[in-house]
PDB file of N, CA and C in Angstrom:
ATOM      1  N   UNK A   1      -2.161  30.889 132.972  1.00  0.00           N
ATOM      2  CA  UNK A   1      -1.721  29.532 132.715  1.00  0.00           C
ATOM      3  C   UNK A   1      -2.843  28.779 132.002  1.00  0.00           C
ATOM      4  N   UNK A   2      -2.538  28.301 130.940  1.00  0.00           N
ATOM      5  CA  UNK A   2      -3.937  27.379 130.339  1.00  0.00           C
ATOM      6  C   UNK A   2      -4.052  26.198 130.853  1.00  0.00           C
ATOM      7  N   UNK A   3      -5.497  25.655 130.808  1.00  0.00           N
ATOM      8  CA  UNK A   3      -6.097  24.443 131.302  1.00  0.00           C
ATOM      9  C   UNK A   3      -5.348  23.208 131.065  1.00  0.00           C
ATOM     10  N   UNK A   4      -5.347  22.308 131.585  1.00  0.00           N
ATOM     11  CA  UNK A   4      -4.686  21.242 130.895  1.00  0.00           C
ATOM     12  C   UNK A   4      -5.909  20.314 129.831  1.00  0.00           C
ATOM     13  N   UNK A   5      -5.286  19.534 128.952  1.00  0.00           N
ATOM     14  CA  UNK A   5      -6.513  18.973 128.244  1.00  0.00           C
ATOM     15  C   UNK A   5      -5.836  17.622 128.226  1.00  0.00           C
ATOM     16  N   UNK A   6      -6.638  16.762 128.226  1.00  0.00           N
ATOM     17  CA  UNK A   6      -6.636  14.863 128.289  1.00  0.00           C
ATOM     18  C   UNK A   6      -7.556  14.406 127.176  1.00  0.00           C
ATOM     19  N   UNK A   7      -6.747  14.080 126.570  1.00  0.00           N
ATOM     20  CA  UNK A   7      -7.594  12.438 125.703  1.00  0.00           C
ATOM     21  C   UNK A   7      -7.803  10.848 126.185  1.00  0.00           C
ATOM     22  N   UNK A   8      -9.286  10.506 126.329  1.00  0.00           N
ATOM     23  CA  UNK A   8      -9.167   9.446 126.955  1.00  0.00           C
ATOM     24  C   UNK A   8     -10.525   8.626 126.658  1.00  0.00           C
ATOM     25  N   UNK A   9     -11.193   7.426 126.973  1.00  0.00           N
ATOM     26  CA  UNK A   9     -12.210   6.965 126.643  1.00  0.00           C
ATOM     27  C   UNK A   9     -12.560   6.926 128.149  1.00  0.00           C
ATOM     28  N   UNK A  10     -14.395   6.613 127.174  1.00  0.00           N
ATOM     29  CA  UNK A  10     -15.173   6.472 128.734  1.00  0.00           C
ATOM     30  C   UNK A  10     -15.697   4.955 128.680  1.00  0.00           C
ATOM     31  N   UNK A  11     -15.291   5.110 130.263  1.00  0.00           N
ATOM     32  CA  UNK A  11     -15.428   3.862 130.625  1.00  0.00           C
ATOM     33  C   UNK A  11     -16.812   3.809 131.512  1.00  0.00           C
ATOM     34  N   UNK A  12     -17.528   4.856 131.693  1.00  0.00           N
ATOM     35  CA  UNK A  12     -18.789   4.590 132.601  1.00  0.00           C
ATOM     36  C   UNK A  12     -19.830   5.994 132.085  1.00  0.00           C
ATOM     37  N   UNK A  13     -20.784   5.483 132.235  1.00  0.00           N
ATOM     38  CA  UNK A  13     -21.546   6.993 131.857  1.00  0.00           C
ATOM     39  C   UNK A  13     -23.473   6.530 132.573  1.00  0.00           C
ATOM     40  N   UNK A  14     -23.189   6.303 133.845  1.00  0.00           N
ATOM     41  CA  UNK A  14     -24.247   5.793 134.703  1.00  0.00           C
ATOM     42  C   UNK A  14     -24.900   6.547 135.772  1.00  0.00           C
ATOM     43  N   UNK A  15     -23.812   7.987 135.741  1.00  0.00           N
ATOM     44  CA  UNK A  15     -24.318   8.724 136.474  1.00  0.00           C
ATOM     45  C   UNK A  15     -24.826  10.091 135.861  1.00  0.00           C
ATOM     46  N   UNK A  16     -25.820  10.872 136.480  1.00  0.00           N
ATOM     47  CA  UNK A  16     -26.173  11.899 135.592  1.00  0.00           C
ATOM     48  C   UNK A  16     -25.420  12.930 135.592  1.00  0.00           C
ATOM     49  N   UNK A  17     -25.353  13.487 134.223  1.00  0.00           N
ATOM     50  CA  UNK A  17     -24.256  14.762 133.852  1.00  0.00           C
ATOM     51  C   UNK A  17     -22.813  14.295 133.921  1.00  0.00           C
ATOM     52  N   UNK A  18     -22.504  12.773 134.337  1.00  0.00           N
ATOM     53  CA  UNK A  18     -20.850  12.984 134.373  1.00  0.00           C
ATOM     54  C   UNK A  18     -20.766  11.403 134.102  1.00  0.00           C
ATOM     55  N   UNK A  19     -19.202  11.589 133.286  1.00  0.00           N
ATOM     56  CA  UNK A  19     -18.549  10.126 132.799  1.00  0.00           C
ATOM     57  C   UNK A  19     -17.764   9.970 133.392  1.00  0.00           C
ATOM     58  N   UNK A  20     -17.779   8.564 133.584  1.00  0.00           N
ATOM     59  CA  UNK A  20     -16.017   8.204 134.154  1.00  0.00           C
ATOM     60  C   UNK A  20     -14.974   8.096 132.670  1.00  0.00           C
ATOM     61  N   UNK A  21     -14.066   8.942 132.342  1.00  0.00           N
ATOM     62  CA  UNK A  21     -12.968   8.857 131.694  1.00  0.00           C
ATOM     63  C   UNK A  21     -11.959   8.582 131.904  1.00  0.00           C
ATOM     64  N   UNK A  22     -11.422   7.108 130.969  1.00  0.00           N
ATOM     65  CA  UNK A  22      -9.878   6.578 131.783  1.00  0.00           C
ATOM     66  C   UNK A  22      -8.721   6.910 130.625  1.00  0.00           C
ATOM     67  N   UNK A  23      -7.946   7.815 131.178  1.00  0.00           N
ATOM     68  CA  UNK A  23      -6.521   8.242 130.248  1.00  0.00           C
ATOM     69  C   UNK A  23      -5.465   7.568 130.571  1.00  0.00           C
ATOM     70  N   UNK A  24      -4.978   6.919 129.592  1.00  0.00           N
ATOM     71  CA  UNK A  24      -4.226   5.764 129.488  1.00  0.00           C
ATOM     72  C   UNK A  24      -2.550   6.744 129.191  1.00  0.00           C
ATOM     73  N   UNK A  25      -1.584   6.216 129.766  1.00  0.00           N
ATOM     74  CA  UNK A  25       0.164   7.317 129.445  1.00  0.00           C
ATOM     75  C   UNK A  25       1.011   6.462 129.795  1.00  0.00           C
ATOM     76  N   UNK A  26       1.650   6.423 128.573  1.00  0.00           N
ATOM     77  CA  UNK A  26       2.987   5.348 128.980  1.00  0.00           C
ATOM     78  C   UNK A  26       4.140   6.135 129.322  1.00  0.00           C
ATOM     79  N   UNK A  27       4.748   5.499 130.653  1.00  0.00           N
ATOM     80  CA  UNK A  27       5.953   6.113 131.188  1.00  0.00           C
ATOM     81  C   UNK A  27       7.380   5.105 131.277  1.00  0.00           C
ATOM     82  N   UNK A  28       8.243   5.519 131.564  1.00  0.00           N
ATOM     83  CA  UNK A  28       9.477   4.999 131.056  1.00  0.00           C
ATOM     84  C   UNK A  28       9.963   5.142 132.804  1.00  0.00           C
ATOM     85  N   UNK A  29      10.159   3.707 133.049  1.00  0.00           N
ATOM     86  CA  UNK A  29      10.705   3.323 134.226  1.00  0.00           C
ATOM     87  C   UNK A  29      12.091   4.200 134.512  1.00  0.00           C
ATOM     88  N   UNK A  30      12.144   4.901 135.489  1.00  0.00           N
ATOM     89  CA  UNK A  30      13.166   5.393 135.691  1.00  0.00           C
ATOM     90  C   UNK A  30      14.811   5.125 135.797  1.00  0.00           C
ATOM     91  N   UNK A  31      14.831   3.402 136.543  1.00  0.00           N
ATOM     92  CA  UNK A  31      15.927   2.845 136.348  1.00  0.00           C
ATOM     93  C   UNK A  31      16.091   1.545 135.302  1.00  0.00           C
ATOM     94  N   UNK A  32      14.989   0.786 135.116  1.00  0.00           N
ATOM     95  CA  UNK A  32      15.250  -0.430 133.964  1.00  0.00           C
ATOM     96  C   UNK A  32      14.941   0.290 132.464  1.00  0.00           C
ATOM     97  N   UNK A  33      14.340   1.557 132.345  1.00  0.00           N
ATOM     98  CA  UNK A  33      14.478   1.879 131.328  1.00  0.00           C
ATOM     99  C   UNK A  33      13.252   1.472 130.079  1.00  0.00           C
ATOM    100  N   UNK A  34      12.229   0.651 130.793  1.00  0.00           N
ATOM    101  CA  UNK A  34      11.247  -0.170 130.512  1.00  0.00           C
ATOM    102  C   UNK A  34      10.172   0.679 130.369  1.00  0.00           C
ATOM    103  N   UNK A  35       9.242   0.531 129.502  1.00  0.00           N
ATOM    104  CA  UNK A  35       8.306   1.027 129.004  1.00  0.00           C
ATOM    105  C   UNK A  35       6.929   0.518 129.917  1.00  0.00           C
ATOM    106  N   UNK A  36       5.898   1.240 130.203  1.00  0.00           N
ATOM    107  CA  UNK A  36       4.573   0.851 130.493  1.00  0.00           C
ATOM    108  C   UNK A  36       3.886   1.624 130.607  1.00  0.00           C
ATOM    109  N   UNK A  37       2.195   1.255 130.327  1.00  0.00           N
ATOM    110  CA  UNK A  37       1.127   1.578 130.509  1.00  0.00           C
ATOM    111  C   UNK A  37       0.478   2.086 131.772  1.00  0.00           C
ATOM    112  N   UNK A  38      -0.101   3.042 131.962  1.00  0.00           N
ATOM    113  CA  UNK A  38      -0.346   3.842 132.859  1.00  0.00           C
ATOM    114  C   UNK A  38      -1.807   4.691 133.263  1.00  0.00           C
ATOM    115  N   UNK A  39      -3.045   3.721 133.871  1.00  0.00           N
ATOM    116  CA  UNK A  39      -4.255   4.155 133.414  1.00  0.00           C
ATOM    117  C   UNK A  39      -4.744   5.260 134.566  1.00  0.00           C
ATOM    118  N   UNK A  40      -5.287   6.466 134.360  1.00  0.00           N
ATOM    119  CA  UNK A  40      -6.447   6.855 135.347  1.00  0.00           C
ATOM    120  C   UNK A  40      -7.163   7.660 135.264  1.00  0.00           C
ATOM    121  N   UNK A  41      -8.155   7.309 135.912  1.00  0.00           N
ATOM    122  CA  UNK A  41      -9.725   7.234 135.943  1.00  0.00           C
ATOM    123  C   UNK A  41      -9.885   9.081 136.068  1.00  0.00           C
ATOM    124  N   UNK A  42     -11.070   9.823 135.880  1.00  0.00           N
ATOM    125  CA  UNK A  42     -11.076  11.351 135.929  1.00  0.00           C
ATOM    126  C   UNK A  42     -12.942  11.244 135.841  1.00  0.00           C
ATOM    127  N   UNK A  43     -13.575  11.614 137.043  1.00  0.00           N
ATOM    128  CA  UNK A  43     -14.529  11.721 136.133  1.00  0.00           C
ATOM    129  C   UNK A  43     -14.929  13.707 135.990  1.00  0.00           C
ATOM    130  N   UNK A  44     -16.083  13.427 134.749  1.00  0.00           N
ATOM    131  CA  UNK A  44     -15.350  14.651 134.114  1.00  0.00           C
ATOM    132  C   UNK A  44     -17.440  15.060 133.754  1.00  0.00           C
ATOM    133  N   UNK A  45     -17.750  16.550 133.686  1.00  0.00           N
ATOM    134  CA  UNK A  45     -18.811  16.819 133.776  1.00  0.00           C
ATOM    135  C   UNK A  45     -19.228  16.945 131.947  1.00  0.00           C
ATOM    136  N   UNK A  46     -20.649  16.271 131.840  1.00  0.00           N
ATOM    137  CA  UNK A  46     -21.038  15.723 130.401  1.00  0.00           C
ATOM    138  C   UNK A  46     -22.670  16.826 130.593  1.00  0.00           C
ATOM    139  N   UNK A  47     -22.923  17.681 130.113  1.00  0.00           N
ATOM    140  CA  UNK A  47     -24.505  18.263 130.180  1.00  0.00           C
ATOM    141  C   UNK A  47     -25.428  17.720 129.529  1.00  0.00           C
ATOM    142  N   UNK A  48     -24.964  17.380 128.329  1.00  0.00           N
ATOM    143  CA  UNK A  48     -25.739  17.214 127.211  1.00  0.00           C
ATOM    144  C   UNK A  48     -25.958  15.285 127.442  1.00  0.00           C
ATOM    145  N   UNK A  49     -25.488  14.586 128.410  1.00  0.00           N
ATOM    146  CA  UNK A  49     -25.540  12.853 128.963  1.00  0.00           C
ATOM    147  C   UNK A  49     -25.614  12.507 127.034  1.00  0.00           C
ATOM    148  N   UNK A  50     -24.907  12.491 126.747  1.00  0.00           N
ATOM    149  CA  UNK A  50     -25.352  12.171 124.938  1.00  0.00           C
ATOM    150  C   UNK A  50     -23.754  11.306 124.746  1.00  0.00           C
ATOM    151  N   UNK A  51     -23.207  10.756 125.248  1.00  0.00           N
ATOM    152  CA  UNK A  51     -21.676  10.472 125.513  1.00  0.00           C
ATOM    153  C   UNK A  51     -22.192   9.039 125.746  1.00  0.00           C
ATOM    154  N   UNK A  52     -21.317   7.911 125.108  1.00  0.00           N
ATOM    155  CA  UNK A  52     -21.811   6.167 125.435  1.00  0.00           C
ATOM    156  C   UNK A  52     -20.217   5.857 125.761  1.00  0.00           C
ATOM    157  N   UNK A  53     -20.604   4.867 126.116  1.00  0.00           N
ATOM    158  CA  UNK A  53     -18.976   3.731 127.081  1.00  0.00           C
ATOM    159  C   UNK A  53     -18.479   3.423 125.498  1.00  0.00           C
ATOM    160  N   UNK A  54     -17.496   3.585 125.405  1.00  0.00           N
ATOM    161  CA  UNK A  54     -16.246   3.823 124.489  1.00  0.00           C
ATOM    162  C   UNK A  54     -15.903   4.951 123.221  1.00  0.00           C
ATOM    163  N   UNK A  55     -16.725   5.653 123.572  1.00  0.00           N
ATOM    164  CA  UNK A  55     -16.441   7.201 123.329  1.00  0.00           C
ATOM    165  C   UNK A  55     -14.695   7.332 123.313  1.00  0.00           C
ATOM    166  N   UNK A  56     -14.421   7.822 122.339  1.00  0.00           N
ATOM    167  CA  UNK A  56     -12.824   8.871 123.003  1.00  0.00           C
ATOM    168  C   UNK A  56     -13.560  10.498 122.958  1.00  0.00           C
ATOM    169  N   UNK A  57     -12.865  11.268 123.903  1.00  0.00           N
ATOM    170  CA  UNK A  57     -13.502  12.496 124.274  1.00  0.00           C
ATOM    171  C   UNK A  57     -12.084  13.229 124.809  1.00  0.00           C
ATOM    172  N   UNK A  58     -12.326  14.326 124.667  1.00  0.00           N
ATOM    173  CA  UNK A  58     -11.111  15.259 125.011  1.00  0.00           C
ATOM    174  C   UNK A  58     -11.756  16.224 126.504  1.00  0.00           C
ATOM    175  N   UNK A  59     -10.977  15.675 127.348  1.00  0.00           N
ATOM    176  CA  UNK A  59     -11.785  16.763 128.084  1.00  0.00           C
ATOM    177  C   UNK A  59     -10.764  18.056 128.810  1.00  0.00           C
ATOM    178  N   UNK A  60     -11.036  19.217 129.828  1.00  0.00           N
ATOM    179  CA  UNK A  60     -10.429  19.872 130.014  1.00  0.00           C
ATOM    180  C   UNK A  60     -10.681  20.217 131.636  1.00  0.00           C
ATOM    181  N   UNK A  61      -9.447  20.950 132.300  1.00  0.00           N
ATOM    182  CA  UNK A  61     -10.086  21.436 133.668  1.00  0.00           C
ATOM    183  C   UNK A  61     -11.015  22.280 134.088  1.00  0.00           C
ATOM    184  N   UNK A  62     -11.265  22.043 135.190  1.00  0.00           N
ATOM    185  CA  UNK A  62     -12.137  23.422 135.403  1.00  0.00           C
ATOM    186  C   UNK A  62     -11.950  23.616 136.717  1.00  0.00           C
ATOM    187  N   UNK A  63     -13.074  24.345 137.175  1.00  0.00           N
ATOM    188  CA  UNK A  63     -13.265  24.738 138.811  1.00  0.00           C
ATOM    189  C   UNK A  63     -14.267  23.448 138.684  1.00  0.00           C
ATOM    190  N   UNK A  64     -13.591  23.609 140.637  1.00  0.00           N
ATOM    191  CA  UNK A  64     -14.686  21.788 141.242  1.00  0.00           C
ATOM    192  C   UNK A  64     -16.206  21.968 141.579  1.00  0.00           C
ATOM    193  N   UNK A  65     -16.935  21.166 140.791  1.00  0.00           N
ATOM    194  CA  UNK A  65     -18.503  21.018 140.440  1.00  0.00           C
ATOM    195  C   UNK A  65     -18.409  20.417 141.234  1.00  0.00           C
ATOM    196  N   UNK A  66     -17.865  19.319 142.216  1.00  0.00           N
ATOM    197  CA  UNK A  66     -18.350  18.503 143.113  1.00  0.00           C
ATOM    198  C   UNK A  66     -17.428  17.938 143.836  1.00  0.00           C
ATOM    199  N   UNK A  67     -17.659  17.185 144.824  1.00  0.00           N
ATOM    200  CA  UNK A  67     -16.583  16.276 145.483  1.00  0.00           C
ATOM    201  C   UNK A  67     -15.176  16.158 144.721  1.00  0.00           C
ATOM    202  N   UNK A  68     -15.549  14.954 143.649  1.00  0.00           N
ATOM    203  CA  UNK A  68     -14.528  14.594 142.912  1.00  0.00           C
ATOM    204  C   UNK A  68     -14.723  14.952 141.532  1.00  0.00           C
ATOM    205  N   UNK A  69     -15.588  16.112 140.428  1.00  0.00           N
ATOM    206  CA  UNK A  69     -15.499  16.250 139.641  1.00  0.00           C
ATOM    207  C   UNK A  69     -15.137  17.682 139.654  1.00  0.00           C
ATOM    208  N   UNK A  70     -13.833  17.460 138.579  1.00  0.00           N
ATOM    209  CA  UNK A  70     -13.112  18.853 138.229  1.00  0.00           C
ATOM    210  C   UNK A  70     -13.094  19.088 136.857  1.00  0.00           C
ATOM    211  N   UNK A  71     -13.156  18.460 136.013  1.00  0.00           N
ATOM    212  CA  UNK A  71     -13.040  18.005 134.295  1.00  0.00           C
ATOM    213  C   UNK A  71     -14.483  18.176 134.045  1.00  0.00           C
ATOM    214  N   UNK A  72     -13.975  18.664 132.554  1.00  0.00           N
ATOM    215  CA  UNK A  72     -15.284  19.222 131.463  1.00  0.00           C
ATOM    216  C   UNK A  72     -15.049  18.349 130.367  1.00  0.00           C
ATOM    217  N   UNK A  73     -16.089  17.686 130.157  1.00  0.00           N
ATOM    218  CA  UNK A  73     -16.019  17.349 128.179  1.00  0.00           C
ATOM    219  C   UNK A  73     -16.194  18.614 127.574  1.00  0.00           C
ATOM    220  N   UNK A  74     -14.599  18.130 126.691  1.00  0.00           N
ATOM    221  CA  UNK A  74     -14.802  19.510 125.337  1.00  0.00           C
ATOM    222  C   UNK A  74     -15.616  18.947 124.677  1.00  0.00           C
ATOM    223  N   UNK A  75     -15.114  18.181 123.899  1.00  0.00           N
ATOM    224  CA  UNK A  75     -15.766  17.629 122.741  1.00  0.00           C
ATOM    225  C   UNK A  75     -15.578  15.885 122.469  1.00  0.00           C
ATOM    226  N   UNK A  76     -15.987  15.160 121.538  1.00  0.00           N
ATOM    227  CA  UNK A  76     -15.795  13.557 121.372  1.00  0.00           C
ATOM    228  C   UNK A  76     -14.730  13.800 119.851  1.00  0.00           C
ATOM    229  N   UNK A  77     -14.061  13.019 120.135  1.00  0.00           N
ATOM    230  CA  UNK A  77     -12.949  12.154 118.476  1.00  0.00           C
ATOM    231  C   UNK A  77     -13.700  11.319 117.833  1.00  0.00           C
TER     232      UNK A  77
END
């Protein structure tokens, strides 16, 4: 099964080796039929800390490096 991959900007990059990345997805209300915005947060492992707050970056899954980090930066847009 392949990884999943997310496009998203970073919104924090204060901790070492890892960004907070927020992926934004608009979903379609199930009964009004209404459109909206849909943000969340991933933080995601950075080696190279060379990544600044509003970056777009693609990142991908992985195995869990930590508590709450599961995501890899591939690369930046």
């Amino acid at each position: 099964m392949p990884k999943k991959r997310l496009i998203g900007k970073i919104i924090s990059d204060k901790m070492e080796k890892t960004v907070v990345v927020q992926v934004e997805e608009i979903k379609k209300h199930p009964l009004y039929k209404r459109r909206y915005r849909f943000h969340k947060k991933y933080k995601a492992h950075n080696e190279k800390s060379d990544l600044k707050i509003g970056d777009k970056v693609v990142i991908e899954e992985c195995r869990p490096m930590s508590k709450e980090k599961r995501w890899r930066v591939i690369k930046k847009l």
